[in-house]
C-alpha atoms as a PDB file:
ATOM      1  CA  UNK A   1     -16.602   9.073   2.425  1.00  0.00           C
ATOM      2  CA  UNK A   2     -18.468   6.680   0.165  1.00  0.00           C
ATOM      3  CA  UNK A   3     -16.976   2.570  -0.270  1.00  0.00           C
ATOM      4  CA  UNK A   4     -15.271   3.464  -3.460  1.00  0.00           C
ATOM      5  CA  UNK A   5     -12.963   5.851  -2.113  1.00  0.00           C
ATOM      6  CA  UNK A   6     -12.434   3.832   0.892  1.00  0.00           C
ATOM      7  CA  UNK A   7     -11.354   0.703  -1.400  1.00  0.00           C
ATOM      8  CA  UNK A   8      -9.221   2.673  -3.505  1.00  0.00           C
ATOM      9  CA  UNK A   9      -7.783   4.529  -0.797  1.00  0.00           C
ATOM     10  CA  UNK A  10      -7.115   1.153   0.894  1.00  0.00           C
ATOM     11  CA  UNK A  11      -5.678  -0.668  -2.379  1.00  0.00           C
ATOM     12  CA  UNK A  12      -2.951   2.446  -2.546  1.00  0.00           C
ATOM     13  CA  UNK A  13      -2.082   1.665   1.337  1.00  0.00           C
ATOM     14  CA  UNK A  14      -1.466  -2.004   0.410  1.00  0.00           C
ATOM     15  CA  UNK A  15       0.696  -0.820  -2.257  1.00  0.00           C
ATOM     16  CA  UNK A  16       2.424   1.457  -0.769  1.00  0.00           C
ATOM     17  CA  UNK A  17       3.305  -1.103   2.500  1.00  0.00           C
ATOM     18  CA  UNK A  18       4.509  -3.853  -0.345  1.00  0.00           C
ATOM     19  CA  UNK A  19       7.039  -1.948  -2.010  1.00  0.00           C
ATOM     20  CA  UNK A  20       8.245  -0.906   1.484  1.00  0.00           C
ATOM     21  CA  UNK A  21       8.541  -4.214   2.401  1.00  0.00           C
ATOM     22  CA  UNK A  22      10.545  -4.857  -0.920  1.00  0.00           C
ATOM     23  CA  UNK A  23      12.595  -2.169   0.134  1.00  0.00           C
ATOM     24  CA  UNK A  24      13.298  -3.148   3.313  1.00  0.00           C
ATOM     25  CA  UNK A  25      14.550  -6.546   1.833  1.00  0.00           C
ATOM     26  CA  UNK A  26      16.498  -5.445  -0.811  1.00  0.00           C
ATOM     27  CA  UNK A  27      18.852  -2.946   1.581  1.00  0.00           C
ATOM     28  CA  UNK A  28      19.269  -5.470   4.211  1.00  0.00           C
END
């Protein structure tokens, strides 16, 4: 896997964990 991917693939994670966290906080 070359560093692009990698970053990319990271940025999405990072994403993906703050809107859970916004989710989480929103229902409770």
């Amino acid at each position: 896997m070359n560093e692009k991917d990698n970053y990319l693939k990271n940025a999405e994670l990072a994403t993906e964990q703050k809107c859970n966290m916004i989710e989480t906080r929103r229902i409770s």
